[in-house]
C-alpha atoms as a PDB file:
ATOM      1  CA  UNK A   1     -46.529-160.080  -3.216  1.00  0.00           C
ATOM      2  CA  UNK A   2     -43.216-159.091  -2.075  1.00  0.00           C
ATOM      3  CA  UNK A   3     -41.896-162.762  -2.358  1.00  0.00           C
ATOM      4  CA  UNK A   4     -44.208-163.512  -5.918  1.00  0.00           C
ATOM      5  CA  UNK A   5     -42.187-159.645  -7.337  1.00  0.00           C
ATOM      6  CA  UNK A   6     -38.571-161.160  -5.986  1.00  0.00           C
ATOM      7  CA  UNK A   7     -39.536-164.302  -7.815  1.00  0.00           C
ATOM      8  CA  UNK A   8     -40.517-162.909 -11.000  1.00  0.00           C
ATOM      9  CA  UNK A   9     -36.908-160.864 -10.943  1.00  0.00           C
ATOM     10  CA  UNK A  10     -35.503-164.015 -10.826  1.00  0.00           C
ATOM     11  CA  UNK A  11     -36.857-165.237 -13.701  1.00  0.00           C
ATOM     12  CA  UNK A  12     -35.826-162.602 -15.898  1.00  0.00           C
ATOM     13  CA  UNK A  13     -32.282-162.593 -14.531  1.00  0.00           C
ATOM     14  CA  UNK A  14     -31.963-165.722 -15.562  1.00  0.00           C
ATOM     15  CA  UNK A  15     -34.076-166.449 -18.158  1.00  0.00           C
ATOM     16  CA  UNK A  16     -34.137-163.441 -20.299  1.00  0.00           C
ATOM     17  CA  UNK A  17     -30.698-162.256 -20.170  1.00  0.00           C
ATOM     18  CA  UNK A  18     -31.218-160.354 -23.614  1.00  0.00           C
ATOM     19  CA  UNK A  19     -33.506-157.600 -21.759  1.00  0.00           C
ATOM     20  CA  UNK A  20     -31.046-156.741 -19.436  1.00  0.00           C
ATOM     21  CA  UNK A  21     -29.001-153.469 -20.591  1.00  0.00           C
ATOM     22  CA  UNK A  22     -24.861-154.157 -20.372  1.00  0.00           C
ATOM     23  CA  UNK A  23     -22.849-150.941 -20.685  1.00  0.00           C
ATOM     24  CA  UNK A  24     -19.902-151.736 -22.845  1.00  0.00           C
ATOM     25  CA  UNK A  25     -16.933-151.006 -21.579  1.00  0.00           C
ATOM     26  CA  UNK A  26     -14.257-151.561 -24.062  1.00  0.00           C
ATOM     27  CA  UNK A  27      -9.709-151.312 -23.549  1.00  0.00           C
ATOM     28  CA  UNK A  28      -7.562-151.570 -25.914  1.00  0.00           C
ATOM     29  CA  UNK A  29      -5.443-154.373 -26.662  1.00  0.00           C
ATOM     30  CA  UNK A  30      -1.689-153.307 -26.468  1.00  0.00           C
ATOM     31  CA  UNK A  31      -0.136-155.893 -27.909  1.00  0.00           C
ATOM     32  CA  UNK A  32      -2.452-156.466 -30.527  1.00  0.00           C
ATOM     33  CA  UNK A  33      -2.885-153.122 -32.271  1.00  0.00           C
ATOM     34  CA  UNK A  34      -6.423-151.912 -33.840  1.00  0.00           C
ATOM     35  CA  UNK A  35      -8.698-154.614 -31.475  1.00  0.00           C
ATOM     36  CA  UNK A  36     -10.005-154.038 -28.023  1.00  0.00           C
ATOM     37  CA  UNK A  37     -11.394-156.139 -25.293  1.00  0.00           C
ATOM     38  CA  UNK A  38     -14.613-156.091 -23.639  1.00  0.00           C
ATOM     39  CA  UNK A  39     -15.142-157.890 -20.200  1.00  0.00           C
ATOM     40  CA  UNK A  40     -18.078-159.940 -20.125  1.00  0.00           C
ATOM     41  CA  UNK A  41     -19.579-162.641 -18.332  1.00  0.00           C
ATOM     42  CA  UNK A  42     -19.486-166.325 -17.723  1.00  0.00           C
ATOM     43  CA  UNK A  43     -16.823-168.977 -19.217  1.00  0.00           C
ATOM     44  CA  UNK A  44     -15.490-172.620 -17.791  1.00  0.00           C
ATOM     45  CA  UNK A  45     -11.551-172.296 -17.187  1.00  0.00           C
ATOM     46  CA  UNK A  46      -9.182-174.276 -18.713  1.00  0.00           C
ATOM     47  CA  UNK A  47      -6.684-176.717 -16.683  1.00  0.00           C
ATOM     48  CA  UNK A  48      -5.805-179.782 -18.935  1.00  0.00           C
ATOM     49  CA  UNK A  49      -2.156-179.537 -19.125  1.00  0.00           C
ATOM     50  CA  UNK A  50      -1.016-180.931 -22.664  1.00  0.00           C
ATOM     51  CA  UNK A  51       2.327-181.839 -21.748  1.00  0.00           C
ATOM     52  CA  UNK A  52       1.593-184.330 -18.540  1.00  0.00           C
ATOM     53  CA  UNK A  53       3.247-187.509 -19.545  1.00  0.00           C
ATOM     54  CA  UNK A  54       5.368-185.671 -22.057  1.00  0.00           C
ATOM     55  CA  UNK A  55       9.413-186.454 -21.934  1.00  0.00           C
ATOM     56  CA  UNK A  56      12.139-184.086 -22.596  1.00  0.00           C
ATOM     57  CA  UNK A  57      12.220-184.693 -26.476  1.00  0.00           C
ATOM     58  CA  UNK A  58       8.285-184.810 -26.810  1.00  0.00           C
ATOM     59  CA  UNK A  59       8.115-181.600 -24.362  1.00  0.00           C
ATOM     60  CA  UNK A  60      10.573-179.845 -26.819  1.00  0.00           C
ATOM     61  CA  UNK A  61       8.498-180.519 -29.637  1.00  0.00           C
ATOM     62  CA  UNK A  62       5.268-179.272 -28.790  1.00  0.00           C
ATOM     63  CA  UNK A  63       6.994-176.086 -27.827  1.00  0.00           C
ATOM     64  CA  UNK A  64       8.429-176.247 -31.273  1.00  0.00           C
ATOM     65  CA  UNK A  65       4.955-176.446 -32.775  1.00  0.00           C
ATOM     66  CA  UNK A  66       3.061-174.049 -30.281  1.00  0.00           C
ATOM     67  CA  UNK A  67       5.849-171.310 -31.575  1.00  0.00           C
ATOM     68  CA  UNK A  68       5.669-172.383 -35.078  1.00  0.00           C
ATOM     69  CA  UNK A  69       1.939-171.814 -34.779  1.00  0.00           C
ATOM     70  CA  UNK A  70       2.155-168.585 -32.969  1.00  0.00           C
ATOM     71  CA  UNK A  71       4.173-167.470 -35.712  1.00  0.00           C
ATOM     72  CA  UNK A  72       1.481-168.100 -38.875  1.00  0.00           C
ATOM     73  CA  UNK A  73      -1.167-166.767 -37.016  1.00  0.00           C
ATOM     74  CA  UNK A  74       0.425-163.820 -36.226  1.00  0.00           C
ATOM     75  CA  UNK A  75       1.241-162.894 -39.633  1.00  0.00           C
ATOM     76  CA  UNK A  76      -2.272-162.406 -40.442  1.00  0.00           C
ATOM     77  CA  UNK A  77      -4.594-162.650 -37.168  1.00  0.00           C
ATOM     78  CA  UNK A  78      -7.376-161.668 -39.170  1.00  0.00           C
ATOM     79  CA  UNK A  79      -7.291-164.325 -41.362  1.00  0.00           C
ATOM     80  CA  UNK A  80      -6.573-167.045 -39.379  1.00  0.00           C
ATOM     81  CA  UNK A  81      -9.357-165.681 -37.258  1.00  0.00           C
ATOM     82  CA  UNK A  82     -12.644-165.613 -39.844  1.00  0.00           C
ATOM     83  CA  UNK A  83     -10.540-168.334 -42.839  1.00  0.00           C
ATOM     84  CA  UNK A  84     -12.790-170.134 -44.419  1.00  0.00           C
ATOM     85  CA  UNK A  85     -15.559-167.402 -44.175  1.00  0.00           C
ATOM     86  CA  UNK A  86     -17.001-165.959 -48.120  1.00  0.00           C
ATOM     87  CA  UNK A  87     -17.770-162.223 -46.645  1.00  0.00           C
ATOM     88  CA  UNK A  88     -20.388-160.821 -48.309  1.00  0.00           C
ATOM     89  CA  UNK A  89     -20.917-157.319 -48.220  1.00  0.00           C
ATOM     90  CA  UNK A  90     -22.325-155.584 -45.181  1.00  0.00           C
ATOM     91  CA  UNK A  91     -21.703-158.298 -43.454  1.00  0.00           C
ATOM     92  CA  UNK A  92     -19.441-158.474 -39.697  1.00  0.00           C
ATOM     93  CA  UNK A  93     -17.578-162.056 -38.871  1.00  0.00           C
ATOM     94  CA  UNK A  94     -17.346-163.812 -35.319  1.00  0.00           C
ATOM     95  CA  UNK A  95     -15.159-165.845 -34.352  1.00  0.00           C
ATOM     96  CA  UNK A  96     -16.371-168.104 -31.769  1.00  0.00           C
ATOM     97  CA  UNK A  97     -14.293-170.486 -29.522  1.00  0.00           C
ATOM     98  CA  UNK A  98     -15.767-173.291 -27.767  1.00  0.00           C
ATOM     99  CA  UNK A  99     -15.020-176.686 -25.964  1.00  0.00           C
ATOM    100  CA  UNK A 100     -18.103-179.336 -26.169  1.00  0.00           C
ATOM    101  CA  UNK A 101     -17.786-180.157 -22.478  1.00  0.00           C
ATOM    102  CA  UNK A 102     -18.184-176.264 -21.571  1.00  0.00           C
ATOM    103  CA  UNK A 103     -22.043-175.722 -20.463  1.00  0.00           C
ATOM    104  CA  UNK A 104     -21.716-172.104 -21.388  1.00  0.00           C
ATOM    105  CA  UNK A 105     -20.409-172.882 -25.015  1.00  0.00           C
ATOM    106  CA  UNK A 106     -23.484-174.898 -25.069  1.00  0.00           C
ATOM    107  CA  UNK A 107     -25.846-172.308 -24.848  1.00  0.00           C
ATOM    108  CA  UNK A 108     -24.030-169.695 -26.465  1.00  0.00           C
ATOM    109  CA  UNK A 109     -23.327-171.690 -29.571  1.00  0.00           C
ATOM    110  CA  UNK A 110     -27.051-172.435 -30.009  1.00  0.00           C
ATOM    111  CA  UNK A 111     -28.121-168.866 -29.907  1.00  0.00           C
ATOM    112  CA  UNK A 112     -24.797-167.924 -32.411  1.00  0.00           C
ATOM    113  CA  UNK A 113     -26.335-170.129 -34.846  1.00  0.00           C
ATOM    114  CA  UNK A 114     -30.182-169.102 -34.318  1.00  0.00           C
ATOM    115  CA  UNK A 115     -28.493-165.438 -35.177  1.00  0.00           C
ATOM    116  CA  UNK A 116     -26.930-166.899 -38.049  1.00  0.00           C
ATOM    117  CA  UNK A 117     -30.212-168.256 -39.037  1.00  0.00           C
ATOM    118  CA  UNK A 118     -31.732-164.796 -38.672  1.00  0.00           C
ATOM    119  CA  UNK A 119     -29.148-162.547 -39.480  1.00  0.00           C
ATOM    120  CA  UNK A 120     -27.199-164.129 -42.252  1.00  0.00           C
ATOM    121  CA  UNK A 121     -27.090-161.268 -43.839  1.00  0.00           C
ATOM    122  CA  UNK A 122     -25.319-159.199 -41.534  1.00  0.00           C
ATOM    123  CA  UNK A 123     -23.109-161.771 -39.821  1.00  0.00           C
ATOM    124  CA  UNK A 124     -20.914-164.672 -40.048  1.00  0.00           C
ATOM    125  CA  UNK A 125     -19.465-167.420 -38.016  1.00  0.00           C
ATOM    126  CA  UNK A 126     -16.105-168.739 -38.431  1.00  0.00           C
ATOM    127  CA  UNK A 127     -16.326-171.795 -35.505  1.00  0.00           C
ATOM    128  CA  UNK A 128     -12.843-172.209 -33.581  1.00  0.00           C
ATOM    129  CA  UNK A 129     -12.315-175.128 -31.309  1.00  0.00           C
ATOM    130  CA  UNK A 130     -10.719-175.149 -28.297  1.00  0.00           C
ATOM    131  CA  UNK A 131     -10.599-177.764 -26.628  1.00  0.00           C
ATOM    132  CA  UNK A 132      -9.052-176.953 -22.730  1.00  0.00           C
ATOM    133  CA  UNK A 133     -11.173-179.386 -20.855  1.00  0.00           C
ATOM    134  CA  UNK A 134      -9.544-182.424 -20.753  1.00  0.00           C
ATOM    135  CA  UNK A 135      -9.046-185.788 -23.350  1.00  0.00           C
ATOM    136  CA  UNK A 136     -12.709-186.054 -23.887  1.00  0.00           C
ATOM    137  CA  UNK A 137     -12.911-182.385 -24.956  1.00  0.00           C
ATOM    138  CA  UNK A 138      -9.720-183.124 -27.471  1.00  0.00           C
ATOM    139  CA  UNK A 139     -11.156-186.053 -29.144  1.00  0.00           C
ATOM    140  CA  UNK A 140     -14.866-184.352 -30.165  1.00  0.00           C
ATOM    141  CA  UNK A 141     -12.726-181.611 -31.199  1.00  0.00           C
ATOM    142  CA  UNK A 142     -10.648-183.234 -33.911  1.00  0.00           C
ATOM    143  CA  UNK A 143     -13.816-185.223 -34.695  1.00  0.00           C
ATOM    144  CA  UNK A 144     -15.532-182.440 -35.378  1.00  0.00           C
ATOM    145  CA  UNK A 145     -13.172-181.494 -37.538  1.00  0.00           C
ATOM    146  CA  UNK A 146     -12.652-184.273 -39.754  1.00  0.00           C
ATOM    147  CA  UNK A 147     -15.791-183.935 -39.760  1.00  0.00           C
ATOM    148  CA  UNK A 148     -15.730-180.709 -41.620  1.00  0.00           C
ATOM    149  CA  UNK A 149     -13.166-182.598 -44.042  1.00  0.00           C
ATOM    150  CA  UNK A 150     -17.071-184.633 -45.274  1.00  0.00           C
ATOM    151  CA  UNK A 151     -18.986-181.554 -45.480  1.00  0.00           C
ATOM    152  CA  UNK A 152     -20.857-182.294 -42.373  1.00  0.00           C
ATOM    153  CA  UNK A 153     -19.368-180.088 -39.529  1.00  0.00           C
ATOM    154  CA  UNK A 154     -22.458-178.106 -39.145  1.00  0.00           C
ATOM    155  CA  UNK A 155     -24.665-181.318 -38.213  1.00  0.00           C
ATOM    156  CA  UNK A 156     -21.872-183.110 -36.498  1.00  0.00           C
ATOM    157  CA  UNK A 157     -21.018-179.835 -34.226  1.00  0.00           C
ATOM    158  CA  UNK A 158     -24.761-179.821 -32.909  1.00  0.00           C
ATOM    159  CA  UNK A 159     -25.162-183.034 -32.254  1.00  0.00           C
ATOM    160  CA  UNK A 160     -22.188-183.216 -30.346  1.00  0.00           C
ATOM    161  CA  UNK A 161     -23.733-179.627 -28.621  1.00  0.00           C
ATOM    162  CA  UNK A 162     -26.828-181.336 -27.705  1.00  0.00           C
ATOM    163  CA  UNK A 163     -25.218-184.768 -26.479  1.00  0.00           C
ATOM    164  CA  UNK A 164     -25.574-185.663 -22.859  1.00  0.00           C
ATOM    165  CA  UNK A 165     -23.389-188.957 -23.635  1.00  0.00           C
ATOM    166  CA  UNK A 166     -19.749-188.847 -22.986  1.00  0.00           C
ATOM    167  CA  UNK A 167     -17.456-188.426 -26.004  1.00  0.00           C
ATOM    168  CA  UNK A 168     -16.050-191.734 -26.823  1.00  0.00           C
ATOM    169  CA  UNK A 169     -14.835-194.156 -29.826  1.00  0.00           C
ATOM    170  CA  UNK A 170     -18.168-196.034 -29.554  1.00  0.00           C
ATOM    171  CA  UNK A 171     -20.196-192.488 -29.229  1.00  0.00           C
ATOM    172  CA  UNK A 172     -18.424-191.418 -32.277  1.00  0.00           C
ATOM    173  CA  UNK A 173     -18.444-194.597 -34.495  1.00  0.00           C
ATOM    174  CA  UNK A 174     -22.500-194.469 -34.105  1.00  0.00           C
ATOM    175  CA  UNK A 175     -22.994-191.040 -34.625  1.00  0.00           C
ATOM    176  CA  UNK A 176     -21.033-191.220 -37.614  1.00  0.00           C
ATOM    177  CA  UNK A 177     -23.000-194.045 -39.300  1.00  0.00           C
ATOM    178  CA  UNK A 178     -26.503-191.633 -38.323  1.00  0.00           C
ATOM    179  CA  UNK A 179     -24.702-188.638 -40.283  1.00  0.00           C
ATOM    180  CA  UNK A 180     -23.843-190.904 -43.068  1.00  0.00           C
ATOM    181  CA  UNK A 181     -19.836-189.962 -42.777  1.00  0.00           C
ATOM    182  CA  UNK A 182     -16.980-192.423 -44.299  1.00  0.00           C
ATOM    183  CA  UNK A 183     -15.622-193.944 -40.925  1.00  0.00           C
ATOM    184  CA  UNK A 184     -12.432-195.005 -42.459  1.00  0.00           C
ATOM    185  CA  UNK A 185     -11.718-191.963 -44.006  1.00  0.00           C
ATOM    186  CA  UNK A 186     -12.944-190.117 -40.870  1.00  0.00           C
ATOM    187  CA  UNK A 187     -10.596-191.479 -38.818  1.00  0.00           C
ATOM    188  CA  UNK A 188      -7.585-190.936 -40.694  1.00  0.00           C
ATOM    189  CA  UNK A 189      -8.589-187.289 -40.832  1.00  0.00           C
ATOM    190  CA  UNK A 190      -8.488-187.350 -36.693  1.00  0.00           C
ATOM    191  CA  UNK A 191      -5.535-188.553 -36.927  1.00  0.00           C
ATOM    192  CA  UNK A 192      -3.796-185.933 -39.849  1.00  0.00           C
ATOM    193  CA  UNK A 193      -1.645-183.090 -39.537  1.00  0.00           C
ATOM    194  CA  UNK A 194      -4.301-180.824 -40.964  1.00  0.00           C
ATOM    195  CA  UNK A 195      -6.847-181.132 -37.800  1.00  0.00           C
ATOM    196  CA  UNK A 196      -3.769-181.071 -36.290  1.00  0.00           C
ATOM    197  CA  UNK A 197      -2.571-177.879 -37.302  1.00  0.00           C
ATOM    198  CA  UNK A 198      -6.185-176.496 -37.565  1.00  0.00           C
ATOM    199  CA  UNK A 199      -6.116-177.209 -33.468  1.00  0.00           C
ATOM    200  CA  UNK A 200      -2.613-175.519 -33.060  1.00  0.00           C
ATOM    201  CA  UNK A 201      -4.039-172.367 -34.679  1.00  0.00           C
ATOM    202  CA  UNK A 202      -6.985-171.881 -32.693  1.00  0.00           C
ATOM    203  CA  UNK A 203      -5.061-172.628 -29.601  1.00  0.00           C
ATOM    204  CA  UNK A 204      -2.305-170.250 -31.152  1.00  0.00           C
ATOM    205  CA  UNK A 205      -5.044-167.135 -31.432  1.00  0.00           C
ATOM    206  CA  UNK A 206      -6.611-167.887 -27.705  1.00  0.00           C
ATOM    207  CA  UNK A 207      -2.926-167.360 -26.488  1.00  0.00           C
ATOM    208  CA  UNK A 208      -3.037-164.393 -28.702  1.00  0.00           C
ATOM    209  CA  UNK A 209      -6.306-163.008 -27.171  1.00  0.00           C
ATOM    210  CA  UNK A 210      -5.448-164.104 -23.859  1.00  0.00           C
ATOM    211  CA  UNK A 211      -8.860-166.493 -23.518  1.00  0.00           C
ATOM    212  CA  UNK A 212      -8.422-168.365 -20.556  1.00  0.00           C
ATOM    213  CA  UNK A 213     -11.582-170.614 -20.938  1.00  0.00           C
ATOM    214  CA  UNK A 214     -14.539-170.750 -23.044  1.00  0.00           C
ATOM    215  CA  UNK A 215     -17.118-169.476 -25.197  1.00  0.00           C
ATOM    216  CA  UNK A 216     -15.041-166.734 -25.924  1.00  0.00           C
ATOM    217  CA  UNK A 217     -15.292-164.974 -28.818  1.00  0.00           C
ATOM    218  CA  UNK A 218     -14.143-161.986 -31.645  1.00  0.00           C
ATOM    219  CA  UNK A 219     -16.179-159.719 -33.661  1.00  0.00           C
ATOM    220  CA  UNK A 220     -14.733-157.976 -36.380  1.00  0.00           C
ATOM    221  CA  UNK A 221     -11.797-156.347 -33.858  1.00  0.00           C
ATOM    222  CA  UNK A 222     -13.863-156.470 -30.892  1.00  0.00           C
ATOM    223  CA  UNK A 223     -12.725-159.462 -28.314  1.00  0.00           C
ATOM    224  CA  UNK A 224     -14.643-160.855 -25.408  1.00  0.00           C
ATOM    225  CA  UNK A 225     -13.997-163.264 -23.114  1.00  0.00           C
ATOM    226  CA  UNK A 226     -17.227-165.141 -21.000  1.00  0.00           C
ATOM    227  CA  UNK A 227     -20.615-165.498 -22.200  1.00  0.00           C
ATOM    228  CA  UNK A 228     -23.046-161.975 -23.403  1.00  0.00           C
ATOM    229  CA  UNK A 229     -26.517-161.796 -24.705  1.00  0.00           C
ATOM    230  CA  UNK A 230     -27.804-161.587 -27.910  1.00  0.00           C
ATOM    231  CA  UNK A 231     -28.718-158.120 -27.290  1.00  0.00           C
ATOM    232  CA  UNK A 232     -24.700-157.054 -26.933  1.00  0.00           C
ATOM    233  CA  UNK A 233     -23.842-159.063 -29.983  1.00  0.00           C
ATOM    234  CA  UNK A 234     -26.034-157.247 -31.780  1.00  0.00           C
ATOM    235  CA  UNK A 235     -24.817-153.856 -30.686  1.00  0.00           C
ATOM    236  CA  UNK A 236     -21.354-155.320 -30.790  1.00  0.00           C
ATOM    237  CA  UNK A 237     -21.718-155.393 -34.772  1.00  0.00           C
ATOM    238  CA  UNK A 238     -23.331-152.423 -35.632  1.00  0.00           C
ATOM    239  CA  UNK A 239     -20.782-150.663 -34.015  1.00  0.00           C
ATOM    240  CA  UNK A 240     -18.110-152.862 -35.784  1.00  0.00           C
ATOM    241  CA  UNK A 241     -19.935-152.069 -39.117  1.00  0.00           C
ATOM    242  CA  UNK A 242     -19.993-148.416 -38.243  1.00  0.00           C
ATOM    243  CA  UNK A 243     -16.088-148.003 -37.677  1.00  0.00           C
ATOM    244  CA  UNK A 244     -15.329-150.038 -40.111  1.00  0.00           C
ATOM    245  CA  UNK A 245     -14.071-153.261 -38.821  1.00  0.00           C
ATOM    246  CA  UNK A 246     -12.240-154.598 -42.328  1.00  0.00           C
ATOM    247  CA  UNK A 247     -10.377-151.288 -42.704  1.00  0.00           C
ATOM    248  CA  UNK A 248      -8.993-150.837 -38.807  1.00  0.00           C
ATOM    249  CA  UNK A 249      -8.162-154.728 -38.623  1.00  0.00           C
ATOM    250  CA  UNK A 250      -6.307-155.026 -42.072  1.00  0.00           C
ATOM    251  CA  UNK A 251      -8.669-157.709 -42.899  1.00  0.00           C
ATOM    252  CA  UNK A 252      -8.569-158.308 -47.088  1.00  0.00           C
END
């Protein structure tokens, strides 16, 4: 009995993570006035170094770009955080960063978009990537994104979610043809300085938020780092909407 009771705790640790009570313990962000920063669980660190390789010219432009994009995002955090999102009223944004080659993005991102799904009304998604775990991770991330350019992020992004195959040219050039996506024009959008740029400002508001790995992730003003249940999430925007998230971040 003993063993068959130690067994069944197991299961719910790790199985039903959304009936176990997290207190919320919340700091303030000093250097980013009006959000705060709750310390949560699980992420995969980072350690693909984006200027191996790189000589002294090429090293001196990437720093040129990483400040240049430090620079727009900070002008209006907010924005860059939840653009492209059509607020309705009532309703809280997340911003959610993941890397496809990050098992805890995997299963995080599927229950974001079962609460989106559910909750639509109350909640919206503005998906960030960030890819920090090596080539692989950089090249479904700006397909995934010209992706987005045809309409067909959504689909592409769980595919890609659910894939057990490695990324790859051939990987890509099939799974294109099965979403029905322009290839030509699908490659030149990998290859544009929009996904560019679109890359450089995600990375640009991780640096910001001080994510050092993935799923990491924003709501309203609220910033947490490491995987959470749904249960926190869901406390994590009703307090949002009660304060008044749009008013204390300066969000228009």
């Amino acid at each position: 009995m003993a063993i068959g009771a130690v067994g069944m705790g197991f299961v719910a640790v790790r199985f039903v993570p959304t009936l176990i009570p997290q207190k919320l313990e919340m700091e303030a962000m000093s250097d980013l006035q009006g959000f705060r920063k709750l310390n949560a669980g699980k992420s995969s660190a980072g350690s693909f170094d984006f200027f191996v390789g790189l000589d002294a010219e090429e090293d001196r432009l990437q720093k040129d770009a990483k400040l240049k994009a430090d620079t727009r995002v900070l002008k209006n955090i907010c924005g860059a955080l939840y653009e492209g999102l059509d607020l309705k009223s009532g309703q809280v944004p997340m911003a959610s960063f993941s890397d496809y080659y990050c098992p805890y993005c995997r299963v995080q991102t599927k229950r974001l978009a079962k609460l989106v799904e559910t909750k639509g009304d109350e909640i919206a998604v503005a998906w960030h990537e960030l890819p920090l775990l090596g080539e692989n991770s950089d090249l479904a991330a700006k397909a995934a994104l010209a992706a987005k350019r045809q309409g067909t992020y959504a689909a592409f992004h769980r595919r890609l979610m659910k894939s057990a195959f490695s990324v790859s040219p051939e990987y890509l050039s099939q799974l294109v043809k099965d979403l029905n996506i322009n290839e030509s024009q699908f490659l030149a959008d990998m290859a544009s300085d929009e996904v560019r740029i679109e890359l450089e400002n995600s990375a640009a508001l991780s640096r910001a938020f001080a994510f050092v790995g993935t799923p990491a992730l924003v709501i309203g003003r609220t910033v947490i780092q490491g995987q959470i249940s749904d249960r926190v999430i869901e406390r994590i925007v009703e307090l949002e909407r009660e304060e008044g998230w749009a008013e204390q971040c300066g969000y228009a």
